[in-house]
N, C-alpha and C. Protein backbone atom coordinates (compact mmCIF):
# COMPACT_ATOMS: atom_id res chain seq x y z
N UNK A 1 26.94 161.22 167.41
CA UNK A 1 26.11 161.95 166.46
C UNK A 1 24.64 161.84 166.82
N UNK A 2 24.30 160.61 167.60
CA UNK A 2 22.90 160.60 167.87
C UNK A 2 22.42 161.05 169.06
N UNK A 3 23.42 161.51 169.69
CA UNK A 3 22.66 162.70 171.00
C UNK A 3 22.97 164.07 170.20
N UNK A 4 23.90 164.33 169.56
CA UNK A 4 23.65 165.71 169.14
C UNK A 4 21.91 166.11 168.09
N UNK A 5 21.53 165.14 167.52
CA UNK A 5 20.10 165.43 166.79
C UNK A 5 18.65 164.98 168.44
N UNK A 6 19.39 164.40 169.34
CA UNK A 6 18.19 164.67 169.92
C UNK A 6 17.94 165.49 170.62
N UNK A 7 16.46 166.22 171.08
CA UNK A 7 16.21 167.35 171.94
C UNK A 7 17.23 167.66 173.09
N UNK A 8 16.63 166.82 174.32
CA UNK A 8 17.39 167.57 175.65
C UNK A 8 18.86 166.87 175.58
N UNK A 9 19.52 165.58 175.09
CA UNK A 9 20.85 164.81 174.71
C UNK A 9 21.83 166.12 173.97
N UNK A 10 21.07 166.82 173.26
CA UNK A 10 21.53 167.75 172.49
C UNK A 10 22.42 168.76 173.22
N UNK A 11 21.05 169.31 174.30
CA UNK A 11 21.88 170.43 174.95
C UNK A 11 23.09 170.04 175.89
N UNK A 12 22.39 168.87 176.67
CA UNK A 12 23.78 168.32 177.65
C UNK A 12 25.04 167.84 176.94
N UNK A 13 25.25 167.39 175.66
CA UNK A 13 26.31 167.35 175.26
C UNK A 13 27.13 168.62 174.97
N UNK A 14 26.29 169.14 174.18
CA UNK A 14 26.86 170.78 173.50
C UNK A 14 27.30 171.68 175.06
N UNK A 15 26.22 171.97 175.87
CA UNK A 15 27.10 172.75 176.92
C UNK A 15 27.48 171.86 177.78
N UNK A 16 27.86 171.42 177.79
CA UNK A 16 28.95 170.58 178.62
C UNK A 16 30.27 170.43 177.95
N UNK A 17 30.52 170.03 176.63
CA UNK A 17 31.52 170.15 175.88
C UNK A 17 31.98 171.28 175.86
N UNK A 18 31.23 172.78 175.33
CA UNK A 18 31.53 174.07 175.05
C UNK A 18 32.07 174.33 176.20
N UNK A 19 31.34 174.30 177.33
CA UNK A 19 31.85 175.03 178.77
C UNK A 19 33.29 174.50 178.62
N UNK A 20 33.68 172.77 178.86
CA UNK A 20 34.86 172.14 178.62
C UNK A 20 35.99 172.71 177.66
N UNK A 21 35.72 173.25 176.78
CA UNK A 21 36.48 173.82 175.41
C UNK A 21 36.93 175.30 175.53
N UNK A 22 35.86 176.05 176.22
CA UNK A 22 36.03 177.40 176.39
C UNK A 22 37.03 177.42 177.68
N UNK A 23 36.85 176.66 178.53
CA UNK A 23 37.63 176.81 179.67
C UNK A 23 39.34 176.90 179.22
N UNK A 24 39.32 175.46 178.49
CA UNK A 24 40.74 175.24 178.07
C UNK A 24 41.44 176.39 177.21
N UNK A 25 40.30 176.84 176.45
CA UNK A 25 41.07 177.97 175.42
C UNK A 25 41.83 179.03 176.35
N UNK A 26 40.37 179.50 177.14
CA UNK A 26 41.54 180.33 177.89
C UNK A 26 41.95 180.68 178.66
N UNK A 27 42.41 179.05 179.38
CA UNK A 27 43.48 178.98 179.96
C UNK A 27 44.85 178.70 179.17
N UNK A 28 44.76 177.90 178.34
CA UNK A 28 45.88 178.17 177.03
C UNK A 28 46.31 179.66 176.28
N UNK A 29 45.11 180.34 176.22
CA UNK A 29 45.41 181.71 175.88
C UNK A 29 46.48 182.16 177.10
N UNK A 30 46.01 182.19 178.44
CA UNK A 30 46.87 182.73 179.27
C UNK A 30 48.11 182.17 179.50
N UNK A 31 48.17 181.28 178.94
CA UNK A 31 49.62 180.74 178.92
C UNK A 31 50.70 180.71 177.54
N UNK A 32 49.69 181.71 176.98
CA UNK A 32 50.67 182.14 175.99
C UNK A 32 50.22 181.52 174.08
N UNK A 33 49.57 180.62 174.18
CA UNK A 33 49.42 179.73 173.24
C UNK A 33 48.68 180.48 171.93
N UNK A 34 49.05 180.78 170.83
CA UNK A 34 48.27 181.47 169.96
C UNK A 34 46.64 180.71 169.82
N UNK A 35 45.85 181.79 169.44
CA UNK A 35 44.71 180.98 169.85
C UNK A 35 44.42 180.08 168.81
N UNK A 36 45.05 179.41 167.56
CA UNK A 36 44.52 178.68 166.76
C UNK A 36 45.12 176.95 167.13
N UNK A 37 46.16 177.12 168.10
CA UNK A 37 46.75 176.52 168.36
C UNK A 37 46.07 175.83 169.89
N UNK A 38 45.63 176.72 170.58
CA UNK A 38 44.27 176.87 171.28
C UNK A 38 43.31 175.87 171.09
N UNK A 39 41.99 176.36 170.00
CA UNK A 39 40.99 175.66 169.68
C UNK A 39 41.45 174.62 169.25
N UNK A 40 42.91 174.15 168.61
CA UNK A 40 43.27 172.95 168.12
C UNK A 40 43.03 171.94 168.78
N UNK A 41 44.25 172.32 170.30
CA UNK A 41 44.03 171.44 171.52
C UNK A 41 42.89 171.36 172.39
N UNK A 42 41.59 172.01 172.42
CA UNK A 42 40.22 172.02 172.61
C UNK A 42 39.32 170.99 171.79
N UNK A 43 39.42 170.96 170.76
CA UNK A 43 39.47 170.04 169.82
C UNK A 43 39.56 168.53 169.86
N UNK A 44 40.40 168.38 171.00
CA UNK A 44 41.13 166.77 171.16
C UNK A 44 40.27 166.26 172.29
N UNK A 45 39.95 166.80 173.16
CA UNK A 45 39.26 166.68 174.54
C UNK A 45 37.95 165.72 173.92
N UNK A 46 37.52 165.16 175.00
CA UNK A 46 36.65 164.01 174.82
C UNK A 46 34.94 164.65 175.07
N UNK A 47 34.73 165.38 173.74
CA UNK A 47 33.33 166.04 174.06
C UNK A 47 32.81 165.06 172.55
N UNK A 48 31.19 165.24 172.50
CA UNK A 48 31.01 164.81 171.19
C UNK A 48 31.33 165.15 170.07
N UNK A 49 31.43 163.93 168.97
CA UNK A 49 32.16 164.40 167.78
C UNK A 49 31.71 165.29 167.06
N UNK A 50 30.53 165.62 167.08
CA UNK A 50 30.09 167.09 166.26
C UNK A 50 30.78 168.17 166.79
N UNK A 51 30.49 168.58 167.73
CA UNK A 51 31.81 169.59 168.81
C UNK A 51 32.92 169.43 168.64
N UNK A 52 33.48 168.62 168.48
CA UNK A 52 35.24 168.43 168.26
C UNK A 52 35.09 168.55 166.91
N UNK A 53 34.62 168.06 165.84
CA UNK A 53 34.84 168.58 164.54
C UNK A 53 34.21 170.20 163.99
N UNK A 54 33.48 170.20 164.90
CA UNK A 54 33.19 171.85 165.12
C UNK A 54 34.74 172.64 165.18
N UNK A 55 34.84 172.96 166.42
CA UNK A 55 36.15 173.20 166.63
C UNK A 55 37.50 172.97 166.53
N UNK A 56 37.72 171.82 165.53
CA UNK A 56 38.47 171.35 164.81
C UNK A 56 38.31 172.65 163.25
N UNK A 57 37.35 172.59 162.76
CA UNK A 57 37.22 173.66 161.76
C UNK A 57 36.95 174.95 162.39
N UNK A 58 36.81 175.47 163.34
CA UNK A 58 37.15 176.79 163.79
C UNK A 58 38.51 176.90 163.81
N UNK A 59 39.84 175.95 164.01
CA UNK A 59 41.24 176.31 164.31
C UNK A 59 41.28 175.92 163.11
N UNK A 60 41.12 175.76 161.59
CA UNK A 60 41.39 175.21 160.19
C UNK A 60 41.26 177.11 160.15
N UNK A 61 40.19 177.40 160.40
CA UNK A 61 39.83 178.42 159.75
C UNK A 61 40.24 179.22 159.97
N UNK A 62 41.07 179.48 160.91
CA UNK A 62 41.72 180.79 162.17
C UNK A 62 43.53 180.30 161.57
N UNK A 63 43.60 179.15 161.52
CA UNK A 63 45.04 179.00 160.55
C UNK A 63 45.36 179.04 159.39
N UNK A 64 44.35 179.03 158.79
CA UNK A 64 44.42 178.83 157.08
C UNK A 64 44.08 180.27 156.56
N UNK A 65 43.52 180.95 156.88
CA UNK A 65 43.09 182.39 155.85
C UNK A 65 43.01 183.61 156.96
N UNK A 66 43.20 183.96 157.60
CA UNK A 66 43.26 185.36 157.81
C UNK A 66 41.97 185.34 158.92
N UNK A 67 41.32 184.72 158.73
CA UNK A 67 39.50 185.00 159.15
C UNK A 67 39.52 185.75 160.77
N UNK A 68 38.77 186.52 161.04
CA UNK A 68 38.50 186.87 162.22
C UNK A 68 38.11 186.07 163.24
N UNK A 69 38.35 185.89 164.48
CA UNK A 69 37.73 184.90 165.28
C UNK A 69 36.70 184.63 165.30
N UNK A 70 35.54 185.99 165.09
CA UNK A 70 34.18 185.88 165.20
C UNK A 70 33.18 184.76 163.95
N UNK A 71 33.93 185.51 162.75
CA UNK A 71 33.63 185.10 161.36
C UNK A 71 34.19 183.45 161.34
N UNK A 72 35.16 183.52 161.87
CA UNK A 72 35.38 181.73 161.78
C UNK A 72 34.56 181.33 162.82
N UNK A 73 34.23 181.74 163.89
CA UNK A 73 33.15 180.33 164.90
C UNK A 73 31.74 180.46 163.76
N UNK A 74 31.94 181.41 163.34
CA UNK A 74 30.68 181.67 162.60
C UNK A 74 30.35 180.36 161.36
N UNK A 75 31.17 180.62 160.85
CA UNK A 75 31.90 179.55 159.52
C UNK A 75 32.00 177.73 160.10
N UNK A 76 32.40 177.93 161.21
CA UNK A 76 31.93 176.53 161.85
C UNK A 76 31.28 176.05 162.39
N UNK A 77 29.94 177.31 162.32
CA UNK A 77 28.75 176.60 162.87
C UNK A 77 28.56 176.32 164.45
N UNK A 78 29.58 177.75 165.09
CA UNK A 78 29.06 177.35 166.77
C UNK A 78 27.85 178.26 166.72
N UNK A 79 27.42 178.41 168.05
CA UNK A 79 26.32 178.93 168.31
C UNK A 79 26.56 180.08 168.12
N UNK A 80 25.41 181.17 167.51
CA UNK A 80 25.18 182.29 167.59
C UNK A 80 25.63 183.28 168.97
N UNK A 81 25.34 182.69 170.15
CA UNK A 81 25.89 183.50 171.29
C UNK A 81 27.28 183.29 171.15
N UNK A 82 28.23 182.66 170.95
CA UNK A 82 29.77 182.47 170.86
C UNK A 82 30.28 183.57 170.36
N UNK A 83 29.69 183.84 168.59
CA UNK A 83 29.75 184.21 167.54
C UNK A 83 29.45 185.73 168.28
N UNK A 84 28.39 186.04 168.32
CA UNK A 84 28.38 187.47 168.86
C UNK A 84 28.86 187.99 170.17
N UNK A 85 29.52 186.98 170.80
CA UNK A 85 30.16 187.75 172.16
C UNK A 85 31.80 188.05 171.47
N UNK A 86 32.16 187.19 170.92
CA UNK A 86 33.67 187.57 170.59
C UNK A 86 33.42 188.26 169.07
N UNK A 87 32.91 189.13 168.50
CA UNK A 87 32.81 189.56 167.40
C UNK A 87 33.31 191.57 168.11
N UNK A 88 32.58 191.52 168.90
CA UNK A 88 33.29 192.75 170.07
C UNK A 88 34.87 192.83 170.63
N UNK A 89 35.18 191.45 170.39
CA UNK A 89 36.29 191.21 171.69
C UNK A 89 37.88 191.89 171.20
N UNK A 90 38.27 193.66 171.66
CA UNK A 90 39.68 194.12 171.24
C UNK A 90 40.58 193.68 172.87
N UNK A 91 41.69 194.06 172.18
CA UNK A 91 42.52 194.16 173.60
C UNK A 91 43.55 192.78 174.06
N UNK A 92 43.49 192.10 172.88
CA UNK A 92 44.48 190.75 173.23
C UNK A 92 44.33 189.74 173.89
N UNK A 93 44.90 188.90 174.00
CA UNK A 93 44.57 187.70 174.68
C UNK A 93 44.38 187.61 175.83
N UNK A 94 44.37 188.87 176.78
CA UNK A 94 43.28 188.44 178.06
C UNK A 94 42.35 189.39 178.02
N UNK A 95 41.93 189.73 177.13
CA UNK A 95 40.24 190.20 176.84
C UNK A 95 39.50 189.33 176.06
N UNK A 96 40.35 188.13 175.15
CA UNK A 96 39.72 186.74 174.63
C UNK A 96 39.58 186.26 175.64
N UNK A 97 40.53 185.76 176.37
CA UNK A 97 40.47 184.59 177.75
C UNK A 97 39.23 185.07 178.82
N UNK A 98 39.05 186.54 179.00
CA UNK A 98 37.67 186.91 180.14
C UNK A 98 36.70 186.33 178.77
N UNK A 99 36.62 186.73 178.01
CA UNK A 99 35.80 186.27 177.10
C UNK A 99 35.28 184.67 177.18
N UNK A 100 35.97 184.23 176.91
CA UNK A 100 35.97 182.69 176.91
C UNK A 100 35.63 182.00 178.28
N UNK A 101 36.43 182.77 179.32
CA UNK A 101 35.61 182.62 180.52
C UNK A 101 34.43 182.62 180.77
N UNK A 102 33.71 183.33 180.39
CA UNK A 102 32.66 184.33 180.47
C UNK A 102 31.91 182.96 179.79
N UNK A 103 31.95 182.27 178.65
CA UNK A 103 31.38 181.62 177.99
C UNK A 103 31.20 180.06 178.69
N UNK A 104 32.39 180.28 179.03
CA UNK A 104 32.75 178.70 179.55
C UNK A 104 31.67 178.66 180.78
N UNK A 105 31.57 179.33 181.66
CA UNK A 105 30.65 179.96 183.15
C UNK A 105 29.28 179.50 183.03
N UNK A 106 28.97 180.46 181.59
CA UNK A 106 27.34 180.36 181.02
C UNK A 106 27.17 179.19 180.54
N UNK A 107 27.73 178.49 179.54
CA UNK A 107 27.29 176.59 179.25
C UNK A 107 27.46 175.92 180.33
N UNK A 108 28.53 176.01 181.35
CA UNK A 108 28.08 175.08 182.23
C UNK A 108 27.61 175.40 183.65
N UNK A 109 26.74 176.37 183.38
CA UNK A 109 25.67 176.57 184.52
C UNK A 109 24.48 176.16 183.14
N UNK A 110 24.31 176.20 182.15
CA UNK A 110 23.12 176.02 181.17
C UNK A 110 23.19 174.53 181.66
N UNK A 111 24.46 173.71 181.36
CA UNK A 111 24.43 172.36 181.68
C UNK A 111 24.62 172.15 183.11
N UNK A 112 24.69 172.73 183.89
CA UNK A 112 24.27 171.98 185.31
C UNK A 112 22.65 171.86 185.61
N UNK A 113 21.86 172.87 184.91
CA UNK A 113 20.49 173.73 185.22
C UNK A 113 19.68 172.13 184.54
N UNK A 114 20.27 171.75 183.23
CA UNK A 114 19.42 170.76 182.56
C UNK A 114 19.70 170.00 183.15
N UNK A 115 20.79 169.34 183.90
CA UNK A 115 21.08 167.99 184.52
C UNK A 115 20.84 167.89 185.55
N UNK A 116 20.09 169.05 186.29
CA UNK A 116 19.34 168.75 187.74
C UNK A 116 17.97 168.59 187.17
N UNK A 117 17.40 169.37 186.15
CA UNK A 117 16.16 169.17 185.50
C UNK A 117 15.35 167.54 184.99
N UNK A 118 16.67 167.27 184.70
CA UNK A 118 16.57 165.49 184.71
C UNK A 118 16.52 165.21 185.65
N UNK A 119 17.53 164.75 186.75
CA UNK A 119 17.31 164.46 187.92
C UNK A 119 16.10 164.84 188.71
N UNK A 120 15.67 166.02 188.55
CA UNK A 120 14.65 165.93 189.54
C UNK A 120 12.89 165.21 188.92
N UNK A 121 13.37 165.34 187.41
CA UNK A 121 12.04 164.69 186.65
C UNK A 121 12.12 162.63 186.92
N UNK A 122 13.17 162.25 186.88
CA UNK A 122 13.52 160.93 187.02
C UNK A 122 12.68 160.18 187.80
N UNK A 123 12.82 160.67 188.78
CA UNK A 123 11.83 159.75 189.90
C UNK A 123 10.43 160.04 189.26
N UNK A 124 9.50 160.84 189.36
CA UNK A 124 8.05 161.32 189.05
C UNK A 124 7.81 160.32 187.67
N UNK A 125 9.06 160.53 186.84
CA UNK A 125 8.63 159.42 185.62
C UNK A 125 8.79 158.08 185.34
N UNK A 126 9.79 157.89 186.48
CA UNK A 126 10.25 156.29 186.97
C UNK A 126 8.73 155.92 187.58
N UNK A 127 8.58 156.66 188.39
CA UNK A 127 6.68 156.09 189.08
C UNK A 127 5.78 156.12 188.22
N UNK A 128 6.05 156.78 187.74
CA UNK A 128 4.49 156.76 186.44
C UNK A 128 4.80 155.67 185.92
N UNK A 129 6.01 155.02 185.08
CA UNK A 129 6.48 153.77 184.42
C UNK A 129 5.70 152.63 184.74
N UNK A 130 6.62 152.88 186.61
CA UNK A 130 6.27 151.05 187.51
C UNK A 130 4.46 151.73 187.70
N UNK A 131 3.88 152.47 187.93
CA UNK A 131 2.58 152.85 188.01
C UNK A 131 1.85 151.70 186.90
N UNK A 132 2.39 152.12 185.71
CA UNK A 132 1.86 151.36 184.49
C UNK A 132 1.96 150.14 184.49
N UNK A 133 3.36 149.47 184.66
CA UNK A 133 3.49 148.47 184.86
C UNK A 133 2.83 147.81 185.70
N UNK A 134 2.40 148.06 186.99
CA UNK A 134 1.41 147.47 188.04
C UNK A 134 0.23 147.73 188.03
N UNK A 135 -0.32 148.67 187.15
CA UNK A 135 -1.53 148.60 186.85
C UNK A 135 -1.68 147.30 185.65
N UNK A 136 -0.89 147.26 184.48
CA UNK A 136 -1.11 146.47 183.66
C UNK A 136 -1.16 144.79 183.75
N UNK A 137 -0.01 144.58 184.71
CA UNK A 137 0.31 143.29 185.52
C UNK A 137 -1.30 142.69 186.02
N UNK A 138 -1.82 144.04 186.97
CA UNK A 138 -3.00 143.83 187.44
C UNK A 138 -4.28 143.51 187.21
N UNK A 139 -4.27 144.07 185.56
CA UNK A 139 -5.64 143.77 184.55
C UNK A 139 -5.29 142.03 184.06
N UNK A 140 -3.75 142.30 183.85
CA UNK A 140 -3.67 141.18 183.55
C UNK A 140 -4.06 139.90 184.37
N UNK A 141 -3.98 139.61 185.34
CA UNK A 141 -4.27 138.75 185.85
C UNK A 141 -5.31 138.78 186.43
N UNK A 142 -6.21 140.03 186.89
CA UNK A 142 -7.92 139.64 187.10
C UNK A 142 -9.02 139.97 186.31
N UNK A 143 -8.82 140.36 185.20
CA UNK A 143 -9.48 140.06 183.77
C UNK A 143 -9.82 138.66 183.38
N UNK A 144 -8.79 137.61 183.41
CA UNK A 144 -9.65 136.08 182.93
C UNK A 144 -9.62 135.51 184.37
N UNK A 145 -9.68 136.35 185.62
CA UNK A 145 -10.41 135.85 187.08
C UNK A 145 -11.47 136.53 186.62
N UNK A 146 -11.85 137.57 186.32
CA UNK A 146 -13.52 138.08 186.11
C UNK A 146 -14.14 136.97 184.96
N UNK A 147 -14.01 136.95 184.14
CA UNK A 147 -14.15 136.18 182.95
C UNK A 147 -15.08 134.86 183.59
N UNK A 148 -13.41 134.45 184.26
CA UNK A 148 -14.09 132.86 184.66
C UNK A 148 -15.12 132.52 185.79
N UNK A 149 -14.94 133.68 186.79
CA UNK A 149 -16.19 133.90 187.77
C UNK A 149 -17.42 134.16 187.04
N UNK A 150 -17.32 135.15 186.36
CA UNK A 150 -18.93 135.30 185.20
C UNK A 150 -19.48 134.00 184.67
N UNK A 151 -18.24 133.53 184.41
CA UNK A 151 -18.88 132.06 183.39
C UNK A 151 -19.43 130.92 184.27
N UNK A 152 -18.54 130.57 185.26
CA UNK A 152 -19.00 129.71 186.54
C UNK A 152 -20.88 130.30 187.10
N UNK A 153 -20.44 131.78 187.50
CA UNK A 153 -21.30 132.05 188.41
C UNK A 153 -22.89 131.58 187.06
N UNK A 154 -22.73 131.94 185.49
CA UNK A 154 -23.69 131.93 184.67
C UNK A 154 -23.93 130.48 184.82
N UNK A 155 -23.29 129.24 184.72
CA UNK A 155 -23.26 128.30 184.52
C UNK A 155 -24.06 127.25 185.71
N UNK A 156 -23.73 127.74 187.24
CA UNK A 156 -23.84 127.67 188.49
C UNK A 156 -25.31 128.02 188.09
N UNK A 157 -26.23 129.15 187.94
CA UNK A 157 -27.23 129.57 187.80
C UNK A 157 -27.89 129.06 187.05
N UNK A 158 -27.82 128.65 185.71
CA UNK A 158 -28.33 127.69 184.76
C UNK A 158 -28.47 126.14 185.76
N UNK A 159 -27.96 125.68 186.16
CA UNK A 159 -27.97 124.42 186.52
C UNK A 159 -28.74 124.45 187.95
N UNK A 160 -29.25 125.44 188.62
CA UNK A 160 -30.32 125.75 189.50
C UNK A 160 -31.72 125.56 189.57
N UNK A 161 -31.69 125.98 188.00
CA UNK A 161 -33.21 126.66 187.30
C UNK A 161 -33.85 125.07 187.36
């Protein structure tokens, strides 16, 4: 629950899971599986628990009342792009499954795009870190060497006069 409320934790869980979920649907679609039965077993897969209870209530909602596919991702709170790509979708279960394809493709190129974005920021901010750190190390220890040279060198000078 606490990477889904943070910024970039957010997206890498969500498309990475979704891509994961969409894939399975439909490939289960093509194998015949009604689709509520589908998102069920999408559902179980090891994505975060907001996502699995997401889609846990998209297959409640697609088994329990009648609801349209579109109107139930809607009702469970997936993303707006989900929601409006299959709100179009006639023609049976392999015009869902290109569908879902189609979806699965786009989150995880969204989540490959952010997880090189990290990677390539990592290092630049790992150096800035140890940067800090060795600058700070550095004050630290010739700050009371300045100190005590000032005081000597004042002291040294007084005892001249």
């Amino acid at each position: 629950r606490v990477a889904w409320r943070l910024p970039l934790a957010h997206s890498l869980v969500r498309d990475r899971g979704l891509a994961a979920a969409f894939d399975l649907i439909a490939e289960a679609l093509r194998a015949g599986l009604p689709i509520d039965r589908a998102i069920a077993e999408a559902s179980r897969l090891r994505v975060n628990i907001v996502l699995r209870e997401r889609l846990s209530s998209w297959a409640d909602e697609l088994r329990g009342g009648g609801a349209t596919i579109h109107d139930a991702a809607r009702t469970s709170k997936l993303p707006p792009l989900v929601v409006q790509l299959l709100a179009p979708v006639r023609g049976g279960p392999d015009a869902l499954a290109d569908a879902l394809d189609f979806l699965a493709r786009y989150y995880d190129s969204r989540f490959s795009r952010t997880r090189i974005l990290l990677e390539a920021t990592s290092v630049p901010v790992t150096v800035f870190i140890f940067a800090a750190v060795v600058a700070w190390v550095a004050l630290a220890m010739m700050l009371p060497l300045m100190s005590l040279i000032n005081y000597l060198s004042s002291s040294v000078s007084v005892g001249w006069r």
